[in-house]
C-alpha atoms as a PDB file:
ATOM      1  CA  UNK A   1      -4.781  17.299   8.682  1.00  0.00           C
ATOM      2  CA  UNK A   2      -3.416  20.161   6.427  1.00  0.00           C
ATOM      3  CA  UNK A   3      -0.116  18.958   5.741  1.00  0.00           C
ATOM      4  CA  UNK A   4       0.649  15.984   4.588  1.00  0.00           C
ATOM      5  CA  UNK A   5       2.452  13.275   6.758  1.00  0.00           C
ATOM      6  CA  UNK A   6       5.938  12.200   6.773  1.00  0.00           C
ATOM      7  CA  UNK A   7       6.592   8.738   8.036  1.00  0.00           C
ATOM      8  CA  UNK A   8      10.299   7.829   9.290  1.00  0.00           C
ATOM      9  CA  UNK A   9      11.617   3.736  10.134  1.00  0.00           C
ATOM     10  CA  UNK A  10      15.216   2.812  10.659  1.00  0.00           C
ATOM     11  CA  UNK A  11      15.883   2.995   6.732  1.00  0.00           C
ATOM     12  CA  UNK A  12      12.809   4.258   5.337  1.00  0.00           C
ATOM     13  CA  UNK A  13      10.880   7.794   4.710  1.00  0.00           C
ATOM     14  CA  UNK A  14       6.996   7.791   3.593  1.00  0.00           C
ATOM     15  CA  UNK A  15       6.497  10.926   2.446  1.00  0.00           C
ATOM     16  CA  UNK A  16       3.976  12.442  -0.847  1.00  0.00           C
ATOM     17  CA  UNK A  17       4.561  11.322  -4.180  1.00  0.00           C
ATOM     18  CA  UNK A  18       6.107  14.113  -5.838  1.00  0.00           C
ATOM     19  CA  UNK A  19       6.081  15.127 -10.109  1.00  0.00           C
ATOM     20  CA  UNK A  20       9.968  14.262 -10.110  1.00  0.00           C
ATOM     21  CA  UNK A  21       8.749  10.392  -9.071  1.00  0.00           C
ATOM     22  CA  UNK A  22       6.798   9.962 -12.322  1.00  0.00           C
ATOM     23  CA  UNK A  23       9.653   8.687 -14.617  1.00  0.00           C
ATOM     24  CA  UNK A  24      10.377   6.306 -11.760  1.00  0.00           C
ATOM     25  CA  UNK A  25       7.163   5.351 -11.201  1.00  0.00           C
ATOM     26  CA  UNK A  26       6.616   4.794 -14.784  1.00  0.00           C
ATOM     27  CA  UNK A  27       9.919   2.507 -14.978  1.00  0.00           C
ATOM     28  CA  UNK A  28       9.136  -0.099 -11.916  1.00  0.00           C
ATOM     29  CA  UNK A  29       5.611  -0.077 -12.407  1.00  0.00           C
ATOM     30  CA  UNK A  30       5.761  -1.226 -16.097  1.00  0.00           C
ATOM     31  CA  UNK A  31       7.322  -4.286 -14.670  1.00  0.00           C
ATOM     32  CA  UNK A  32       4.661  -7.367 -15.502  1.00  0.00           C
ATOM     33  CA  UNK A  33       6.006  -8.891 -12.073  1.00  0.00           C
ATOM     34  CA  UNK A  34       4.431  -5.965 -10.496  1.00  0.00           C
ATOM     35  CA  UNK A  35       1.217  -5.442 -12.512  1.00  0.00           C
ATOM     36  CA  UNK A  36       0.567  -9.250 -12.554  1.00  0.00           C
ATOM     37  CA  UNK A  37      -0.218  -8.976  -8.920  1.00  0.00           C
ATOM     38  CA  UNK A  38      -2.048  -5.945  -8.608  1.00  0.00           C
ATOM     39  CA  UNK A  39      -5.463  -5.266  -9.050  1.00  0.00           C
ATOM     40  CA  UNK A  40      -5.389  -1.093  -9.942  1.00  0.00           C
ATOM     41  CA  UNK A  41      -2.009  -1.108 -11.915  1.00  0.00           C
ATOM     42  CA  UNK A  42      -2.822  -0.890 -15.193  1.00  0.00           C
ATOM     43  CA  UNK A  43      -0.692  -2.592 -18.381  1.00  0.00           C
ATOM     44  CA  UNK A  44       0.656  -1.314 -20.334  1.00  0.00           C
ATOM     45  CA  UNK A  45       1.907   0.892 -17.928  1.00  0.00           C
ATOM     46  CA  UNK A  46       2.241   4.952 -19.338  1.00  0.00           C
ATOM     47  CA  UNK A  47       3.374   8.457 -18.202  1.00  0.00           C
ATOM     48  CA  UNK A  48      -0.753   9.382 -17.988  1.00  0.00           C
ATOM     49  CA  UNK A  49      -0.687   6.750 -15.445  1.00  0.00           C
ATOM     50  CA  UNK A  50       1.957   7.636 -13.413  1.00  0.00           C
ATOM     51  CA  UNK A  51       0.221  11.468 -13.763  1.00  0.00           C
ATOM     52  CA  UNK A  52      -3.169   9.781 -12.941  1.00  0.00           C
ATOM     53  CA  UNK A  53      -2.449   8.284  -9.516  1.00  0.00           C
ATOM     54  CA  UNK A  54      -0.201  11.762  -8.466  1.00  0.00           C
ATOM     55  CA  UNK A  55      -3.332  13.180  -8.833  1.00  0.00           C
ATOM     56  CA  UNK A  56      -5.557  10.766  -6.902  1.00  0.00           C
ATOM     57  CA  UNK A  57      -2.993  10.723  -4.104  1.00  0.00           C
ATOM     58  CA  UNK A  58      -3.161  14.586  -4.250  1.00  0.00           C
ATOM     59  CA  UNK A  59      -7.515  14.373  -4.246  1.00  0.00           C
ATOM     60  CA  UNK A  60      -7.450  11.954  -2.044  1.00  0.00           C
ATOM     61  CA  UNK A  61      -5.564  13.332   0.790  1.00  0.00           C
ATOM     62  CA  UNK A  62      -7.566  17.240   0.148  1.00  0.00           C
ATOM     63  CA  UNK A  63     -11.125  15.134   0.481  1.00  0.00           C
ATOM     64  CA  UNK A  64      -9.474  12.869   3.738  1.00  0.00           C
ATOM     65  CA  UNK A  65     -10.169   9.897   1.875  1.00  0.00           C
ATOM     66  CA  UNK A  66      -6.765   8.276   0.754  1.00  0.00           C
ATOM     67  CA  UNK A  67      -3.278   8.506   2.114  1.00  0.00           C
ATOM     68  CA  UNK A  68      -0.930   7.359  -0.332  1.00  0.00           C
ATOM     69  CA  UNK A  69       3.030   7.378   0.296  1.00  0.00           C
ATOM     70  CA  UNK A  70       6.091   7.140  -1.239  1.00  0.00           C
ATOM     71  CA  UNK A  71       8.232   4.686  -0.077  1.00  0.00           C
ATOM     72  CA  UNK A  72      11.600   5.954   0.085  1.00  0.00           C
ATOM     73  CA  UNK A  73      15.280   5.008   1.537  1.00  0.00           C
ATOM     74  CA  UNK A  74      16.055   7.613   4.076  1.00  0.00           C
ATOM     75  CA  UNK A  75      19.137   8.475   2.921  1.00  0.00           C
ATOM     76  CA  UNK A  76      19.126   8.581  -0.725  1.00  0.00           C
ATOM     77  CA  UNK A  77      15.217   9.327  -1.308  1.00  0.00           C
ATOM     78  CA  UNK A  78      14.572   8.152  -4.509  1.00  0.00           C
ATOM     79  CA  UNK A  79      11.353   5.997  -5.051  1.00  0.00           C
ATOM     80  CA  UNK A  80      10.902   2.879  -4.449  1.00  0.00           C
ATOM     81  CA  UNK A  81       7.489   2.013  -4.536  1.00  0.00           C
ATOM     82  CA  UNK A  82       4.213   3.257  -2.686  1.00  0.00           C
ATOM     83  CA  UNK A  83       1.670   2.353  -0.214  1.00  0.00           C
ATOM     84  CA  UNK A  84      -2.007   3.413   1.096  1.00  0.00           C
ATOM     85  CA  UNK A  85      -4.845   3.533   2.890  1.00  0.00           C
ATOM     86  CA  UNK A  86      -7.823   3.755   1.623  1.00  0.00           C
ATOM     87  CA  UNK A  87     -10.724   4.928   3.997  1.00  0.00           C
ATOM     88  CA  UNK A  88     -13.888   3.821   4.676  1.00  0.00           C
ATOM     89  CA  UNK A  89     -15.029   6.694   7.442  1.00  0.00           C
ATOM     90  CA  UNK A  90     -18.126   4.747   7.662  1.00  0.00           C
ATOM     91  CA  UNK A  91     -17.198   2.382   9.055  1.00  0.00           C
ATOM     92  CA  UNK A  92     -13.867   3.907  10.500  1.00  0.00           C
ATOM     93  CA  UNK A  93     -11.825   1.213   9.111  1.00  0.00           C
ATOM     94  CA  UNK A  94      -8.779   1.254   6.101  1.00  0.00           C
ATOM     95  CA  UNK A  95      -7.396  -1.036   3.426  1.00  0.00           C
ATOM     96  CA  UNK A  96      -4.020  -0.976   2.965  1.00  0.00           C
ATOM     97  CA  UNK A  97      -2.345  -1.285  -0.521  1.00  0.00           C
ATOM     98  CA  UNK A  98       1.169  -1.352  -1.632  1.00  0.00           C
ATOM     99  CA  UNK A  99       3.724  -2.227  -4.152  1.00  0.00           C
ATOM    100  CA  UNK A 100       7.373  -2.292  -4.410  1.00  0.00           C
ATOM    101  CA  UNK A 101       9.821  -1.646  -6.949  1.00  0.00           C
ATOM    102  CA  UNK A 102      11.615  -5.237  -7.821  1.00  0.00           C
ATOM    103  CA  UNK A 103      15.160  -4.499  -7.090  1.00  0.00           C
ATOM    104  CA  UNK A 104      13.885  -4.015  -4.042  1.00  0.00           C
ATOM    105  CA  UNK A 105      12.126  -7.055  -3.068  1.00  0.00           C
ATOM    106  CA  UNK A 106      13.459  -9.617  -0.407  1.00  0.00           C
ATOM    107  CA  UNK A 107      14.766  -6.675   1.867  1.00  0.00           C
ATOM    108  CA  UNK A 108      12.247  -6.040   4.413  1.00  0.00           C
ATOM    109  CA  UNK A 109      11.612  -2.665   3.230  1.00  0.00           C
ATOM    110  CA  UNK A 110       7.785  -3.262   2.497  1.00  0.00           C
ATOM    111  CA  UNK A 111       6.922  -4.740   5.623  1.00  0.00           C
ATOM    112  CA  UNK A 112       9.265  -2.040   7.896  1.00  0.00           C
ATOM    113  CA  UNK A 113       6.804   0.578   5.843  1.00  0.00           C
ATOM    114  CA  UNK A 114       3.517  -1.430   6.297  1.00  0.00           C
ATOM    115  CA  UNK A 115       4.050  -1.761  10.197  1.00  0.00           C
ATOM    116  CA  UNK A 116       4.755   2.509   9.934  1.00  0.00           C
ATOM    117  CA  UNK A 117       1.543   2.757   7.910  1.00  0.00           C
ATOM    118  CA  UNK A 118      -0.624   0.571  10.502  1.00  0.00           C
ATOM    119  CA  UNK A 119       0.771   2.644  13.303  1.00  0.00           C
ATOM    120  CA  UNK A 120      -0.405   5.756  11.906  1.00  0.00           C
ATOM    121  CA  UNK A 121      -3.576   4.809  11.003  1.00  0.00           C
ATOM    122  CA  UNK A 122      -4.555   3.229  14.633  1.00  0.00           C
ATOM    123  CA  UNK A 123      -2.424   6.297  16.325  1.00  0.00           C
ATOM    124  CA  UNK A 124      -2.742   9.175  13.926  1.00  0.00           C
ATOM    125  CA  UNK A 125      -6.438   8.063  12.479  1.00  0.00           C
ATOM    126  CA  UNK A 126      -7.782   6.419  15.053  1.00  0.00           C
ATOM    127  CA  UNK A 127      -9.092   3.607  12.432  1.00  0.00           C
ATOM    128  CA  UNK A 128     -11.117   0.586  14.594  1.00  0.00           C
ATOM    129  CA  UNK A 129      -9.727  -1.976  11.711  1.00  0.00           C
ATOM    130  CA  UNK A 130      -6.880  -2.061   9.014  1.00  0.00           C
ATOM    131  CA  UNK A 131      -7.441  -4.647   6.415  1.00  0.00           C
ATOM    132  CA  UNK A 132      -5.688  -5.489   3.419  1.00  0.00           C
ATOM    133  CA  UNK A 133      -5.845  -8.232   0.560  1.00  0.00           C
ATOM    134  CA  UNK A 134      -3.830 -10.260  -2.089  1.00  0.00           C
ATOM    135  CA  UNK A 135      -4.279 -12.805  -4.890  1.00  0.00           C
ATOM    136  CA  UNK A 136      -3.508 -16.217  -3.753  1.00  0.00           C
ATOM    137  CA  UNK A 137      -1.101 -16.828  -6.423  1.00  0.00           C
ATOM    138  CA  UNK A 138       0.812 -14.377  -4.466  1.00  0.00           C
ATOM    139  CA  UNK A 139       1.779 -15.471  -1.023  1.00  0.00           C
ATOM    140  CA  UNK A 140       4.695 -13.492  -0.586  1.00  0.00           C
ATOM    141  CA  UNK A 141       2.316 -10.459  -0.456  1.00  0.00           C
ATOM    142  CA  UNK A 142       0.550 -12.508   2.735  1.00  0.00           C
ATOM    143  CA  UNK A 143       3.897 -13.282   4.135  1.00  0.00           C
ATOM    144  CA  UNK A 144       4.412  -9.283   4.779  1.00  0.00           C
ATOM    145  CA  UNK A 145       1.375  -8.833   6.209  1.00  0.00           C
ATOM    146  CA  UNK A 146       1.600 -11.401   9.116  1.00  0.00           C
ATOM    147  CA  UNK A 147       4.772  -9.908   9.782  1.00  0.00           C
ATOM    148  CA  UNK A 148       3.039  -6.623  10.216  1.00  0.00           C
ATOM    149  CA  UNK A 149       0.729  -8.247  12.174  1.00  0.00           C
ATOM    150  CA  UNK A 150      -2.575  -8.391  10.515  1.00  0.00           C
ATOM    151  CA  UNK A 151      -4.183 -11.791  10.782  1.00  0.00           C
ATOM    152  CA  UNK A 152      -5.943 -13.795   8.284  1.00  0.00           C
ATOM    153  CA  UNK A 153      -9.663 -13.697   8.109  1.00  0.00           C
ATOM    154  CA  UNK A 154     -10.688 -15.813   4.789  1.00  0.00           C
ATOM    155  CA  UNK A 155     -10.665 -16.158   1.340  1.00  0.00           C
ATOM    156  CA  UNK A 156     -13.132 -14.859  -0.740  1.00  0.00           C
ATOM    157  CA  UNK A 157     -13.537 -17.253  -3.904  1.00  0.00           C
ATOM    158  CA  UNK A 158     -13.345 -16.098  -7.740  1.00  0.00           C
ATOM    159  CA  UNK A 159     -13.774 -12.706  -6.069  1.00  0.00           C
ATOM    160  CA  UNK A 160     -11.829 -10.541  -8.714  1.00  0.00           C
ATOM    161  CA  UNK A 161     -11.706 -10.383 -12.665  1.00  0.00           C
ATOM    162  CA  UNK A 162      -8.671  -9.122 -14.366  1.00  0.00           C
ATOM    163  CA  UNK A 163      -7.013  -9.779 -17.841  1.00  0.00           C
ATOM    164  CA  UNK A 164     -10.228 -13.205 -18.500  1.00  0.00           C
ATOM    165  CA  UNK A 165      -9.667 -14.334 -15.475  1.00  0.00           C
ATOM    166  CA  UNK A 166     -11.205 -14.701 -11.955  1.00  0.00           C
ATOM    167  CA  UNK A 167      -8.906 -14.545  -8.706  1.00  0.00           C
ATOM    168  CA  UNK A 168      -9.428 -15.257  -5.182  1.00  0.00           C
ATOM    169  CA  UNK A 169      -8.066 -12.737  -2.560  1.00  0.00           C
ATOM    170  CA  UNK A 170      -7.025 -13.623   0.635  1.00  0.00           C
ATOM    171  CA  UNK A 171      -8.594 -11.396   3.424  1.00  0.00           C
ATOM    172  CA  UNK A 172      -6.499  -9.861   6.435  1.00  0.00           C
ATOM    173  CA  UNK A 173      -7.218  -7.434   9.250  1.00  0.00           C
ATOM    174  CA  UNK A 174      -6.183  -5.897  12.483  1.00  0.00           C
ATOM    175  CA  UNK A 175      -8.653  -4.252  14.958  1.00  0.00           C
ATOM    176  CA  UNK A 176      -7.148  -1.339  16.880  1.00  0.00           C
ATOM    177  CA  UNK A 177      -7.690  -3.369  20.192  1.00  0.00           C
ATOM    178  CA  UNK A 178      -5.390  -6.091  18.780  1.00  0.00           C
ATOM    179  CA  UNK A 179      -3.197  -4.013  17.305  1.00  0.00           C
ATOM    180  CA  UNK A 180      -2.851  -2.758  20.991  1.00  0.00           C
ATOM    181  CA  UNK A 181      -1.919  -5.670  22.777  1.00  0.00           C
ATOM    182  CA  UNK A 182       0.851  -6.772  20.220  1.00  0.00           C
ATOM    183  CA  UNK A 183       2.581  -3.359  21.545  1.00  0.00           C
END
């Protein structure tokens, strides 16, 4: 893939973070009800950061090993937040990570882009398996992935460290074969 991919929903365009995002991204990703749920978000939250993860989006795509998006309404395009995959050719499977800009929560808008972002990656990819993870302190995060269809597979215990303390994540996935049969 040369170019990278646009995705389109009903009210939302993933597309590639772009330089004019960063004071956004800066802004909604400061917010402690974002980083305190999020494993690679770091706080304080600074321009370098915002510079930092352009950049990795920009790597990853070149070396075919991350496709982050900006989430975006269609009609206004401003950011709202962003989501990924992260491969593992390997084993031809993805994790998908996300985040959304608070005034934005409780609209749908992050599960209508993590259904888009699973559909690419079995159709577009050709991934065998999609998984994704969240602390268990937050189960809103969960809730948006069994919309999307991913089912849980466990909980792995005291499984991350961050800010002196250990978290466990809950574990969900999607095979490609399931994914086809919920079509």
């Amino acid at each position: 893939m040369e170019i990278f991919p646009q995705l389109t929903t009903e009210r939302l365009c993933l597309n590639a973070l772009q330089v004019k995002d960063i004071p956004a991204i800066v802004t909604y990703a400061a917010d402690v009800r974002i980083t305190q749920y999020t494993l690679n978000i770091p706080t304080p939250y600074a321009e370098k950061d915002a510079v930092y993860w352009l950049n990795m989006a920009q790597e990853g795509f070149k070396e075919g090993t991350h496709f982050i998006f900006a989430i975006r309404k269609k009609a206004q395009q401003d950011f709202m937040g962003g989501i990924g995959l992260t491969l593992e050719k390997r084993f031809n499977r993805a994790e998908i990570g996300y985040w959304l800009a608070v005034p934005f929560w409780n609209q749908g808008y992050i599960t209508e882009a993590t259904k888009a972002l699973i559909q690419f990656g079995f159709e577009q990819l050709h991934l065998n398996k999609i998984t994704s993870s969240h602390f268990e302190e937050n189960p809103a995060s969960g809730k948006v992935l069994q919309k999307s269809g991913l089912q849980k597979e466990g909980v792995l215990k005291e499984h991350v460290f961050k800010e002196g303390r250990y978290y466990n994540l809950v574990v969900y996935g999607l095979t490609q074969q399931d994914f086809a049969k919920q079509l």
